[in-house]
PDB file of N, CA and C in Angstrom:
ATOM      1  N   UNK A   1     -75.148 -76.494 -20.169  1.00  0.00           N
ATOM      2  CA  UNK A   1     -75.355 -75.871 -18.886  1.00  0.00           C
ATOM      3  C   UNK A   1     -74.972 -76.821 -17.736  1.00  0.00           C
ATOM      4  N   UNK A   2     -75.468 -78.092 -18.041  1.00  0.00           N
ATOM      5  CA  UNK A   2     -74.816 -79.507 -16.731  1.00  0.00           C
ATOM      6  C   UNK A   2     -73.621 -79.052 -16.581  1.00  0.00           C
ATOM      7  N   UNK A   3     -72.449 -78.524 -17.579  1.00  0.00           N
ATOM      8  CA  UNK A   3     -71.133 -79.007 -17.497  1.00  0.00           C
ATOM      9  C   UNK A   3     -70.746 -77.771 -17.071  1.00  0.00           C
ATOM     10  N   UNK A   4     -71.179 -76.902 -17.015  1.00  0.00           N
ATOM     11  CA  UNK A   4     -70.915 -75.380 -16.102  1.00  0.00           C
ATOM     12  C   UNK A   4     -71.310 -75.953 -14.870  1.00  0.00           C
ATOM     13  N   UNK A   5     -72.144 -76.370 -14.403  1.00  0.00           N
ATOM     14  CA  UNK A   5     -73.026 -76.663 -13.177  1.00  0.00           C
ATOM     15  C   UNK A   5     -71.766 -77.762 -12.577  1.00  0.00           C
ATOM     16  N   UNK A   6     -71.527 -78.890 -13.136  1.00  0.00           N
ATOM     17  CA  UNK A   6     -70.422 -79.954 -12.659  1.00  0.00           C
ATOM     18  C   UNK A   6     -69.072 -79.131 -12.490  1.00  0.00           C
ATOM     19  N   UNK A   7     -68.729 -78.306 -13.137  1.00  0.00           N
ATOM     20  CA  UNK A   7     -67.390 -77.839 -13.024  1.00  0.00           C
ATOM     21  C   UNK A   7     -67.502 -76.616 -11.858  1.00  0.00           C
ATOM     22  N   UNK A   8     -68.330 -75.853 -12.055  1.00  0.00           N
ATOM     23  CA  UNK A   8     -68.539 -74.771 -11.045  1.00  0.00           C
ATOM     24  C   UNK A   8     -69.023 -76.084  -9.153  1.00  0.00           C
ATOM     25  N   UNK A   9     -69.391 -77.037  -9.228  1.00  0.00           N
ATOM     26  CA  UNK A   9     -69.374 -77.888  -8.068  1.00  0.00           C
ATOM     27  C   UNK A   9     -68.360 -78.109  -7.532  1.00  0.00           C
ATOM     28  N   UNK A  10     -67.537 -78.660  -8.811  1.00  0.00           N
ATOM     29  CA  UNK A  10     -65.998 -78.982  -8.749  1.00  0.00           C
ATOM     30  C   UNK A  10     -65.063 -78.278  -7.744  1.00  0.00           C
ATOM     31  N   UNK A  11     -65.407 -76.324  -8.173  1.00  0.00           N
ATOM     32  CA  UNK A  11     -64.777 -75.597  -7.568  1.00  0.00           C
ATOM     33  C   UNK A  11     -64.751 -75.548  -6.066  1.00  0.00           C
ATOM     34  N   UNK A  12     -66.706 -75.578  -5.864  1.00  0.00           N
ATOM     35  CA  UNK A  12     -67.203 -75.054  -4.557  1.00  0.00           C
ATOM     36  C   UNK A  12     -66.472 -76.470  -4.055  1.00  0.00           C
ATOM     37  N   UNK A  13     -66.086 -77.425  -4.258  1.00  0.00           N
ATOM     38  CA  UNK A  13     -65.974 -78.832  -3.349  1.00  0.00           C
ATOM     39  C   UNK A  13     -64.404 -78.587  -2.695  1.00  0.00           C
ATOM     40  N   UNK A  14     -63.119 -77.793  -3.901  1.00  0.00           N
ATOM     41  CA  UNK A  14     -62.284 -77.679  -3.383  1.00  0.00           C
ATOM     42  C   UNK A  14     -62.014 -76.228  -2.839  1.00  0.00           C
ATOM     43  N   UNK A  15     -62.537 -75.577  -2.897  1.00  0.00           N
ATOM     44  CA  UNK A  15     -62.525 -74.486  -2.022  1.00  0.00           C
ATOM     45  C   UNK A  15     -62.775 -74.434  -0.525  1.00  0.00           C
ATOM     46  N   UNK A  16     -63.842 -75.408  -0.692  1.00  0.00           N
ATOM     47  CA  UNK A  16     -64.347 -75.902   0.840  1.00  0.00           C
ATOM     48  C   UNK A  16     -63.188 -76.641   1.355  1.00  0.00           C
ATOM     49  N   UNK A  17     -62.466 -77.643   0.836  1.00  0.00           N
ATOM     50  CA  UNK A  17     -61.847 -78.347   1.066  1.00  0.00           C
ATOM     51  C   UNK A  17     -60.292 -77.663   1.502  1.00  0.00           C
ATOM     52  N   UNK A  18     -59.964 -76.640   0.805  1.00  0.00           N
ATOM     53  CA  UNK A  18     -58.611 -75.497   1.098  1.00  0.00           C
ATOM     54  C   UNK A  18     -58.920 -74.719   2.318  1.00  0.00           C
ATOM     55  N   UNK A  19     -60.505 -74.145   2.281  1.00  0.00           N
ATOM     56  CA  UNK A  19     -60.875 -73.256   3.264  1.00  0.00           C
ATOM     57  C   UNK A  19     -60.561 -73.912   4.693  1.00  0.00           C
ATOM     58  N   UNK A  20     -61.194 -75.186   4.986  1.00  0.00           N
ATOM     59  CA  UNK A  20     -61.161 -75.707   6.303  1.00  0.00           C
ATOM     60  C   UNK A  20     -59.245 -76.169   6.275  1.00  0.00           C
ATOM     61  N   UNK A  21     -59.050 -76.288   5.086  1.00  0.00           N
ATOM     62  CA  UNK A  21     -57.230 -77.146   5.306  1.00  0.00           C
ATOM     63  C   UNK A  21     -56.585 -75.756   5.743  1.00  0.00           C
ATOM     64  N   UNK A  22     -56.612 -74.687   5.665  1.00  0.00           N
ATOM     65  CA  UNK A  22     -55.961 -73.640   5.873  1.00  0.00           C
ATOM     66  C   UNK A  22     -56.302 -72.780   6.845  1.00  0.00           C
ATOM     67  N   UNK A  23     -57.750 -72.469   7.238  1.00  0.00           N
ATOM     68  CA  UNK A  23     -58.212 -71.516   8.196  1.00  0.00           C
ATOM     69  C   UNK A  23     -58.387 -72.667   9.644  1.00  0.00           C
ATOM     70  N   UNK A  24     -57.922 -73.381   9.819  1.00  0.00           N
ATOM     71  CA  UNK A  24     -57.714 -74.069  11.265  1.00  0.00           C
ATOM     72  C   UNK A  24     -56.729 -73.524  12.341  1.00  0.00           C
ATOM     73  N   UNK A  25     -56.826 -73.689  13.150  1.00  0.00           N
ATOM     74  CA  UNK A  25     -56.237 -72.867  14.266  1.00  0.00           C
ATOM     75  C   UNK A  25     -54.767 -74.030  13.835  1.00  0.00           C
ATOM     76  N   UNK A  26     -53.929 -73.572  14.059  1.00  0.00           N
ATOM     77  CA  UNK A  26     -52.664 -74.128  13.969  1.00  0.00           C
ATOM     78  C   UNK A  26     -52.007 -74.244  12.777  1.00  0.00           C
ATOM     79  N   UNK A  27     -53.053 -73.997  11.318  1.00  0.00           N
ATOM     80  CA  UNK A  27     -52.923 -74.120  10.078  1.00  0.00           C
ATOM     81  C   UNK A  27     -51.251 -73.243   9.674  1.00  0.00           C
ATOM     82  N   UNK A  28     -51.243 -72.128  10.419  1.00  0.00           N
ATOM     83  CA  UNK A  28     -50.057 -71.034   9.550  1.00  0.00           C
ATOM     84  C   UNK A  28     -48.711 -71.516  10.537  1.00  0.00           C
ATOM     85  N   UNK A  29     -48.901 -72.869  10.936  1.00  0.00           N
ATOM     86  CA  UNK A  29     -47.541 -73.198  10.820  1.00  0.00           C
ATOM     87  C   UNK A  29     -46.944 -74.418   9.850  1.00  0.00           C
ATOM     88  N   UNK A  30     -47.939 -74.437   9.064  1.00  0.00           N
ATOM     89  CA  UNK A  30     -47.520 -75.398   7.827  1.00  0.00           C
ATOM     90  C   UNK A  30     -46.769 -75.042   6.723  1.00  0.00           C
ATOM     91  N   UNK A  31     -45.754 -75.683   6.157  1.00  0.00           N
ATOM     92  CA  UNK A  31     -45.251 -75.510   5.660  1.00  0.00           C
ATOM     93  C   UNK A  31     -45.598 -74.928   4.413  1.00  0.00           C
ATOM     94  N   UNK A  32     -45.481 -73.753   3.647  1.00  0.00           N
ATOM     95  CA  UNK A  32     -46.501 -73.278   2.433  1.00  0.00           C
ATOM     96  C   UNK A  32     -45.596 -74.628   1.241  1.00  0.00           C
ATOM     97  N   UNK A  33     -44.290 -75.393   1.074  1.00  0.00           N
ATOM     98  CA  UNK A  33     -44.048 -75.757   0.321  1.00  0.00           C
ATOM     99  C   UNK A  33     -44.213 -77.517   0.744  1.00  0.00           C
ATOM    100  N   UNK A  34     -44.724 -77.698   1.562  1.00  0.00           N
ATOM    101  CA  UNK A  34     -45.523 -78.194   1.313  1.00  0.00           C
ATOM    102  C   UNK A  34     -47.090 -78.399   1.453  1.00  0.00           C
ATOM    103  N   UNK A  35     -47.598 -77.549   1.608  1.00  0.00           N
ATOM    104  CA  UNK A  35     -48.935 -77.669   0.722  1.00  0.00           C
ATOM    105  C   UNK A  35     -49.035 -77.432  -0.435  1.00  0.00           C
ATOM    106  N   UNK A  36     -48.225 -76.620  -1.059  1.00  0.00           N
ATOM    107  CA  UNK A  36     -47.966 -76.762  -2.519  1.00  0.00           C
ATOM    108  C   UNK A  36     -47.439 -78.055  -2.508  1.00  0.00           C
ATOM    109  N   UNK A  37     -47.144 -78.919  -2.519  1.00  0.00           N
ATOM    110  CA  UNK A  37     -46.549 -80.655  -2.770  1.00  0.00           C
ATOM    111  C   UNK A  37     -47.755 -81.165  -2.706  1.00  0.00           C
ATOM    112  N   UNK A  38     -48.600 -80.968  -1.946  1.00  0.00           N
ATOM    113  CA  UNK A  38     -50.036 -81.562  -1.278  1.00  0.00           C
ATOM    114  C   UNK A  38     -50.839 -81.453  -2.493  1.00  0.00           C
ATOM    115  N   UNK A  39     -51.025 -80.073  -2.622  1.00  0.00           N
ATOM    116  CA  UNK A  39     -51.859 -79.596  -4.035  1.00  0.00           C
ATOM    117  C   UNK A  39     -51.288 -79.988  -5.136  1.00  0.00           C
ATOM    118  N   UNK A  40     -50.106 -80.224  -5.720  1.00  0.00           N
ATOM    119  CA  UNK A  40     -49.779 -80.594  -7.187  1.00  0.00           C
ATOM    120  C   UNK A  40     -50.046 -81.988  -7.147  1.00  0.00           C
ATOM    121  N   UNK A  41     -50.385 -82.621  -5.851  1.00  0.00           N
ATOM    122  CA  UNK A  41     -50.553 -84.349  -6.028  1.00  0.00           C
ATOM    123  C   UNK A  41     -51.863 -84.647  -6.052  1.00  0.00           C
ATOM    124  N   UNK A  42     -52.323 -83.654  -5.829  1.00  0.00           N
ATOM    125  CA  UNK A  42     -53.965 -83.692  -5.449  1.00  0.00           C
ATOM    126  C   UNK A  42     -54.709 -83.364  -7.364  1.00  0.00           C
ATOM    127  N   UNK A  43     -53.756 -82.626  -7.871  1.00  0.00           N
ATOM    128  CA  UNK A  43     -53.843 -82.505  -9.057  1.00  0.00           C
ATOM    129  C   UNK A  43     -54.058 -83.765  -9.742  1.00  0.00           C
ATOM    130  N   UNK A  44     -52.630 -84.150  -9.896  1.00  0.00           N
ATOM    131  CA  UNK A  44     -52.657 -85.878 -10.477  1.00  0.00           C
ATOM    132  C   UNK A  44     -53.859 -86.659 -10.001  1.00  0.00           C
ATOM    133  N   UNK A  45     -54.239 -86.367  -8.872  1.00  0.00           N
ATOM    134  CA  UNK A  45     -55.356 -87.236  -8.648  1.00  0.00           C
ATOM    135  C   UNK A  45     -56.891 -87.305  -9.468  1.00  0.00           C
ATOM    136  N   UNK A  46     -56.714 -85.646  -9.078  1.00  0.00           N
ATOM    137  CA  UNK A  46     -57.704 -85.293  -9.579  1.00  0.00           C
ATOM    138  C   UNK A  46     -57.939 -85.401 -11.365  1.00  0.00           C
ATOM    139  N   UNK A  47     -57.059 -85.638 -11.633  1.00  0.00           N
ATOM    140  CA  UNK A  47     -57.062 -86.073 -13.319  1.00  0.00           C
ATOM    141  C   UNK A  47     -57.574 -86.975 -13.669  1.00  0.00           C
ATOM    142  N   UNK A  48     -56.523 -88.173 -12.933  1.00  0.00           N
ATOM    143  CA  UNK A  48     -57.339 -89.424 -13.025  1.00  0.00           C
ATOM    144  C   UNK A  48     -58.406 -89.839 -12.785  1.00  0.00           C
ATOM    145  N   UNK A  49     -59.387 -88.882 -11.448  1.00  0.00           N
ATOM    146  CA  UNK A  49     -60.678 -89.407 -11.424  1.00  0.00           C
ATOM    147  C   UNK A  49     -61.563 -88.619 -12.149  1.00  0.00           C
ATOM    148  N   UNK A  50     -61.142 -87.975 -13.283  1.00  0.00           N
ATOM    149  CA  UNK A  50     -61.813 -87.017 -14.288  1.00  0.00           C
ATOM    150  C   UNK A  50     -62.100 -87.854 -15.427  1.00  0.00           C
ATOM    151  N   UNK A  51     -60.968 -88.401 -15.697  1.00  0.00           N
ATOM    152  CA  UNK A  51     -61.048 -89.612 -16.666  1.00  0.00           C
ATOM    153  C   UNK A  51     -60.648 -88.785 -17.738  1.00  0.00           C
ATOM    154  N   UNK A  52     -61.035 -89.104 -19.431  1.00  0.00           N
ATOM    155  CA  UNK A  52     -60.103 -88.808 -20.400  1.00  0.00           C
ATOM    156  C   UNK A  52     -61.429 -88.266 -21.395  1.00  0.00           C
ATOM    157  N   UNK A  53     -62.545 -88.231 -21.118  1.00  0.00           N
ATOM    158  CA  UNK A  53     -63.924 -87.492 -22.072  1.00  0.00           C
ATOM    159  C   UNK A  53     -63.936 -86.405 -21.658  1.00  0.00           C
ATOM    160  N   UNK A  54     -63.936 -85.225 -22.172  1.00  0.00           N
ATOM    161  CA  UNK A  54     -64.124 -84.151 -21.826  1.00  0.00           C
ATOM    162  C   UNK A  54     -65.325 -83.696 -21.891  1.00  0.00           C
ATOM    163  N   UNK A  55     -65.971 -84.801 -22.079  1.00  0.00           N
ATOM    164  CA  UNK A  55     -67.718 -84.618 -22.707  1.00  0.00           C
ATOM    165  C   UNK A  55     -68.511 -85.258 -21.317  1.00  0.00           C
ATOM    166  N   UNK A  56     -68.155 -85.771 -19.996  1.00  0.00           N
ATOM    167  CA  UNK A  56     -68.566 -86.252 -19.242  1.00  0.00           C
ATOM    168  C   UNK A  56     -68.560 -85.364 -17.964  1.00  0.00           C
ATOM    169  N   UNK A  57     -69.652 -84.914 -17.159  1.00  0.00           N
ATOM    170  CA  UNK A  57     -69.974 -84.576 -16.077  1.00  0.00           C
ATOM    171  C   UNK A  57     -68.733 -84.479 -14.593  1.00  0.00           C
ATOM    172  N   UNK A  58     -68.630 -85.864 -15.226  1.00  0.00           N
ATOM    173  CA  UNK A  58     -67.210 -85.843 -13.614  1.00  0.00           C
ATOM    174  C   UNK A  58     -66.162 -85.828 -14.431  1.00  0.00           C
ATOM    175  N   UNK A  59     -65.846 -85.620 -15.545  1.00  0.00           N
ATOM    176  CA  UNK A  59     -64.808 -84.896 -16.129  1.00  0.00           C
ATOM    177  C   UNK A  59     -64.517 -83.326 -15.977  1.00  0.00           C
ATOM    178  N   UNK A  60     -65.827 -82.984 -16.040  1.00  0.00           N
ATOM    179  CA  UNK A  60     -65.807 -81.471 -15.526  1.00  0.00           C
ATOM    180  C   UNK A  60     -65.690 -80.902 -13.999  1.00  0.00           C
ATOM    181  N   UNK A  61     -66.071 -82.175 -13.167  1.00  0.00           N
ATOM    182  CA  UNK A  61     -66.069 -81.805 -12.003  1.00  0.00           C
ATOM    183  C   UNK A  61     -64.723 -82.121 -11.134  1.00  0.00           C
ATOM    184  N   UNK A  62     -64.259 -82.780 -12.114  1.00  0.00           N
ATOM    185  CA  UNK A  62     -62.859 -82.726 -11.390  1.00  0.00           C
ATOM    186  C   UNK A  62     -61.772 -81.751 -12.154  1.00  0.00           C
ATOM    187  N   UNK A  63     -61.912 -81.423 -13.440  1.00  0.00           N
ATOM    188  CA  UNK A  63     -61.639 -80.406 -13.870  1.00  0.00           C
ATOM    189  C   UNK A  63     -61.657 -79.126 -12.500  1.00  0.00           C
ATOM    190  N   UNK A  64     -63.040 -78.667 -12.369  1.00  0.00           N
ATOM    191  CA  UNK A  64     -63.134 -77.811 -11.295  1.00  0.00           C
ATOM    192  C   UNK A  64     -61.953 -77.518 -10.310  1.00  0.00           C
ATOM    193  N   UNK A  65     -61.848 -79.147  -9.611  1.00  0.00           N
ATOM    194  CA  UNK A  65     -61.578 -79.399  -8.580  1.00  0.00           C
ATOM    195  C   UNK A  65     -59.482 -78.720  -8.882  1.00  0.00           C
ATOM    196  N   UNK A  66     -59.423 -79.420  -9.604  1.00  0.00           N
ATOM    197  CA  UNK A  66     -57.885 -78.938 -10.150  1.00  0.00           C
ATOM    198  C   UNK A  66     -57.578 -77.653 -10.758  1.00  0.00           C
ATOM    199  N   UNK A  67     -58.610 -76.644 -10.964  1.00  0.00           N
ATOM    200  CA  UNK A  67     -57.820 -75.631 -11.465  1.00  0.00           C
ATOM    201  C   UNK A  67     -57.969 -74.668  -9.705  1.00  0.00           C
ATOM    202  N   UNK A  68     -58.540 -75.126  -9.091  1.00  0.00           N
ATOM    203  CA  UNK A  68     -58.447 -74.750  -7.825  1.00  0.00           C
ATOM    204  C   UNK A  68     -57.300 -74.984  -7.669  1.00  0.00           C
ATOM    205  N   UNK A  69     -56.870 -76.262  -6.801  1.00  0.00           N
ATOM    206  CA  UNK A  69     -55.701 -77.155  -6.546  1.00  0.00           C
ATOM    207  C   UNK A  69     -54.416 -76.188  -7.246  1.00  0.00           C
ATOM    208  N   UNK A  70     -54.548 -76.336  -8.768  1.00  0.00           N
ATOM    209  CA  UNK A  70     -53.239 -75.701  -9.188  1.00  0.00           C
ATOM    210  C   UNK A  70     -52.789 -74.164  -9.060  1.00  0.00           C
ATOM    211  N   UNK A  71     -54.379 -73.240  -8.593  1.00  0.00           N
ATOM    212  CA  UNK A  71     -53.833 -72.114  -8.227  1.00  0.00           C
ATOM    213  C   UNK A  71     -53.834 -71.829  -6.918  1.00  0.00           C
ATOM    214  N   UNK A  72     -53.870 -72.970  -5.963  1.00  0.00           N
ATOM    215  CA  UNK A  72     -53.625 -73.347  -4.476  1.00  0.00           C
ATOM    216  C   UNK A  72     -52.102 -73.417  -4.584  1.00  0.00           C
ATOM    217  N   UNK A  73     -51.549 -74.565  -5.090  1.00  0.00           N
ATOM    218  CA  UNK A  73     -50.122 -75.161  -5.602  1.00  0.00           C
ATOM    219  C   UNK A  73     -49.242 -73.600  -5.649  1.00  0.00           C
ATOM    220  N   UNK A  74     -49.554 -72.757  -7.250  1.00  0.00           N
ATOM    221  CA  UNK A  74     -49.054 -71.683  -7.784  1.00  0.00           C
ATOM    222  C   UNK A  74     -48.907 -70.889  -6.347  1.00  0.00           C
ATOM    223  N   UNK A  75     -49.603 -70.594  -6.089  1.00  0.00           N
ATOM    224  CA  UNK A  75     -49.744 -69.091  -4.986  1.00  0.00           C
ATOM    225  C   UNK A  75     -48.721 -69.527  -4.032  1.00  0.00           C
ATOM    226  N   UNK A  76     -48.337 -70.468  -3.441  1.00  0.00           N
ATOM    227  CA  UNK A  76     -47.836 -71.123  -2.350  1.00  0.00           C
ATOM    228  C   UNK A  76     -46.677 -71.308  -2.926  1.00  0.00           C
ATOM    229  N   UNK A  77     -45.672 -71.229  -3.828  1.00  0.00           N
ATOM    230  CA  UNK A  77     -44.695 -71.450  -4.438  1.00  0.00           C
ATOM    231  C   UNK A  77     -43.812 -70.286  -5.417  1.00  0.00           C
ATOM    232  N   UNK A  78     -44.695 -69.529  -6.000  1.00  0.00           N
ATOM    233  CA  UNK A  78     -44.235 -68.670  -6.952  1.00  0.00           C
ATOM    234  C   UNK A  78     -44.043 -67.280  -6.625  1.00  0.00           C
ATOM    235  N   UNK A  79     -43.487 -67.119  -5.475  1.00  0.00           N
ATOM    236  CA  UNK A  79     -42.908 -65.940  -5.243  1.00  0.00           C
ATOM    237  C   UNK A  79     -41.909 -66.174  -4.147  1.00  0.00           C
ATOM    238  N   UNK A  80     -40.888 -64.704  -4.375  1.00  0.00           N
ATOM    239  CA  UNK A  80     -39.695 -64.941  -3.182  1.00  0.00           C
ATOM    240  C   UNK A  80     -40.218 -64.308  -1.455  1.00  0.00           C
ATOM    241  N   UNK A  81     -41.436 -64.492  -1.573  1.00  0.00           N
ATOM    242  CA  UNK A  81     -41.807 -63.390  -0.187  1.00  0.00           C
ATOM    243  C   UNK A  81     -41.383 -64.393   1.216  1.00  0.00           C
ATOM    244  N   UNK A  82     -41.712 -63.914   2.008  1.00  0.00           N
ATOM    245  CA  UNK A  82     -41.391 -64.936   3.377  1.00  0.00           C
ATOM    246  C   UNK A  82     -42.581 -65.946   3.235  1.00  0.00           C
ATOM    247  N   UNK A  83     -42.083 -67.527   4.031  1.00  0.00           N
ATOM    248  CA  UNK A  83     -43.345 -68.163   3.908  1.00  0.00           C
ATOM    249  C   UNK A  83     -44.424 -67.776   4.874  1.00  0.00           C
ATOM    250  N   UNK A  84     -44.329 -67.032   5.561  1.00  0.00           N
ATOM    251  CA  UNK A  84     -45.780 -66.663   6.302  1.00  0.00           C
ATOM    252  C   UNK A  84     -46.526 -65.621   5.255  1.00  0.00           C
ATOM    253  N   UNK A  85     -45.643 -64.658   4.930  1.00  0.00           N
ATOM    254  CA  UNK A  85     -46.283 -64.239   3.778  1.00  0.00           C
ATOM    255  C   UNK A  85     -47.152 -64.706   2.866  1.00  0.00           C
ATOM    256  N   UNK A  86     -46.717 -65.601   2.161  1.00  0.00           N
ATOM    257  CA  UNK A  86     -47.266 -66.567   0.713  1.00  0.00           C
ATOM    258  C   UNK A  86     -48.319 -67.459   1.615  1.00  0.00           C
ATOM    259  N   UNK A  87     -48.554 -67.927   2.864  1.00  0.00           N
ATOM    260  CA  UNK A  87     -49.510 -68.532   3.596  1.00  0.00           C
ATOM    261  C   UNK A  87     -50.363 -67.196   3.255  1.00  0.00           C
ATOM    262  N   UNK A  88     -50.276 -66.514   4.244  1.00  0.00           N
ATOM    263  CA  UNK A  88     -51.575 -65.522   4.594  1.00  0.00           C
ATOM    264  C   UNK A  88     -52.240 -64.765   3.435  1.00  0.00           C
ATOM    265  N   UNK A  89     -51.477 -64.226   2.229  1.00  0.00           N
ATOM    266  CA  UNK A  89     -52.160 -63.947   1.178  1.00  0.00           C
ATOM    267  C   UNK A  89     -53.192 -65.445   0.301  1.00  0.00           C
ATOM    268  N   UNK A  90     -52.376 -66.713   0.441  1.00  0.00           N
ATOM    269  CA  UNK A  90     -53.208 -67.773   0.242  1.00  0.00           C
ATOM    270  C   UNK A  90     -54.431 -68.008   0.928  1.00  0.00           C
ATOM    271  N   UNK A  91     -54.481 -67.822   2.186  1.00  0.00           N
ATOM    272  CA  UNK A  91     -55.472 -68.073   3.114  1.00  0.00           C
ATOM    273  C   UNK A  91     -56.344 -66.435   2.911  1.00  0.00           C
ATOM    274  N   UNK A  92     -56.027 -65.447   1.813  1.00  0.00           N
ATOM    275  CA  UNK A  92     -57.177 -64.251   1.997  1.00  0.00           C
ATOM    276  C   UNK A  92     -57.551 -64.495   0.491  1.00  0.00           C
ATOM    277  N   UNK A  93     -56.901 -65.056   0.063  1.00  0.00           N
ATOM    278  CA  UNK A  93     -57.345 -65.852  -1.589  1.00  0.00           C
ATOM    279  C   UNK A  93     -58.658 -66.201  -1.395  1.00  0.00           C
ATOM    280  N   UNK A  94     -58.001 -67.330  -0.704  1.00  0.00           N
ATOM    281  CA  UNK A  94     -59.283 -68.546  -0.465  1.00  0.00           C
ATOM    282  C   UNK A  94     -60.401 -68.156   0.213  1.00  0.00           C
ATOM    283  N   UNK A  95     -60.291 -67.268   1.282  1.00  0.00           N
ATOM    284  CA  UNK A  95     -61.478 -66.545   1.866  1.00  0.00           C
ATOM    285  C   UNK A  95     -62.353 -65.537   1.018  1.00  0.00           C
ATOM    286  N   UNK A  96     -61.083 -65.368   0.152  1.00  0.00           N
ATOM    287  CA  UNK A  96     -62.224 -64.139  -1.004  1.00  0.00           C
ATOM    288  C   UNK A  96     -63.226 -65.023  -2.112  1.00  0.00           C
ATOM    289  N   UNK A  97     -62.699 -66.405  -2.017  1.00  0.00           N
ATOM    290  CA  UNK A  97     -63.244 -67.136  -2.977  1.00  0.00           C
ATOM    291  C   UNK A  97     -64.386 -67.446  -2.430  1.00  0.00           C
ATOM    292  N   UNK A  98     -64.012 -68.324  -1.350  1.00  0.00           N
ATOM    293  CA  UNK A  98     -65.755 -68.661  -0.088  1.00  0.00           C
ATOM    294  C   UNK A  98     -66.576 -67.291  -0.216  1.00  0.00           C
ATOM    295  N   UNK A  99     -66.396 -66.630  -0.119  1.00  0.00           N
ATOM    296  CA  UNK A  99     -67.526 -64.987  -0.253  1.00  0.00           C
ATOM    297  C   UNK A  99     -68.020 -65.051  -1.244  1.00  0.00           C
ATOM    298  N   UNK A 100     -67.539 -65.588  -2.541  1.00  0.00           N
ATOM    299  CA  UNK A 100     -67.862 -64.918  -3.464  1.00  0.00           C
ATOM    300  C   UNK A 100     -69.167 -66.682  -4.192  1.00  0.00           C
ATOM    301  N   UNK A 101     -68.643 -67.446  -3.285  1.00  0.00           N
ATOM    302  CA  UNK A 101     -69.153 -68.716  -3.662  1.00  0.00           C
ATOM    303  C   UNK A 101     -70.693 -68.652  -2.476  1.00  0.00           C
ATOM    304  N   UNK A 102     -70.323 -68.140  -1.571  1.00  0.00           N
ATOM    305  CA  UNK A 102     -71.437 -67.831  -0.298  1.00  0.00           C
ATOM    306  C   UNK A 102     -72.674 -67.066  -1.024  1.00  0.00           C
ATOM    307  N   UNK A 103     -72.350 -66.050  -2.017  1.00  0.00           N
ATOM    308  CA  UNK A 103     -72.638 -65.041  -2.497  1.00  0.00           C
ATOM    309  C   UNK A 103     -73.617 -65.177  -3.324  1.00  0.00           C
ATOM    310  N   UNK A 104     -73.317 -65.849  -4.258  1.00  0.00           N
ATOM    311  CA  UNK A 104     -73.641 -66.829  -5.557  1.00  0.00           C
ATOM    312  C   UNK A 104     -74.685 -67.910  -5.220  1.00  0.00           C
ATOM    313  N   UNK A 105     -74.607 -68.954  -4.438  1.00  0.00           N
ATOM    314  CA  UNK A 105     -75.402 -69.740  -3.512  1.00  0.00           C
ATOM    315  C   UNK A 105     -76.077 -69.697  -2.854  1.00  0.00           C
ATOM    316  N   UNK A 106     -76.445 -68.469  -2.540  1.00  0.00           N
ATOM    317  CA  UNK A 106     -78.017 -67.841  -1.637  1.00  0.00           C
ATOM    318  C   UNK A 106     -78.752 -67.364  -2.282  1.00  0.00           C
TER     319      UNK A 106
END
């Protein structure tokens, strides 16, 4: 149950962390390819500070943290739409995620 609890933290930490990087006033003139660059490095990072036990707490919590990240990365990259497009469906992603994490947490 810890390692549901560490990995589900994981999530809420980068969600928070996408929510404020994206819903800022000036945010939808960023480049969607690169914040996908941003997020696939944030990945690597996040690996390494997971470490290599899959049996350990902040293994799971950075786990969390990266399957966020990589479907931050994905969404922002994997389609031919316009890039304001692939922004704004990213940024109603991520807002559907905060709801549902808001939701859960009260």
């Amino acid at each position: 149950m810890r390692r549901i609890m560490a990995q589900r933290d994981g999530i809420v930490a980068a969600v928070n962390y996408w929510s404020s990087r994206l819903l800022h006033v000036g945010a939808e003139r960023e480049n969607p390819g690169a914040l996908a660059e941003s997020a696939e490095s944030m990945i690597t990072t996040d690996r390494m500070k997971g470490g290599n036990d899959p049996q350990t707490l902040q293994f799971e919590y950075w786990q969390g943290r990266s399957m966020v990240d990589r479907d931050i990365s994905m969404w922002l990259k994997t389609t031919n739409d316009a890039p304001q497009i692939m922004f704004e469906r990213t940024v109603s992603d991520v807002k559907s995620w905060q709801m549902k994490i808001e939701g859960i947490l009260l």
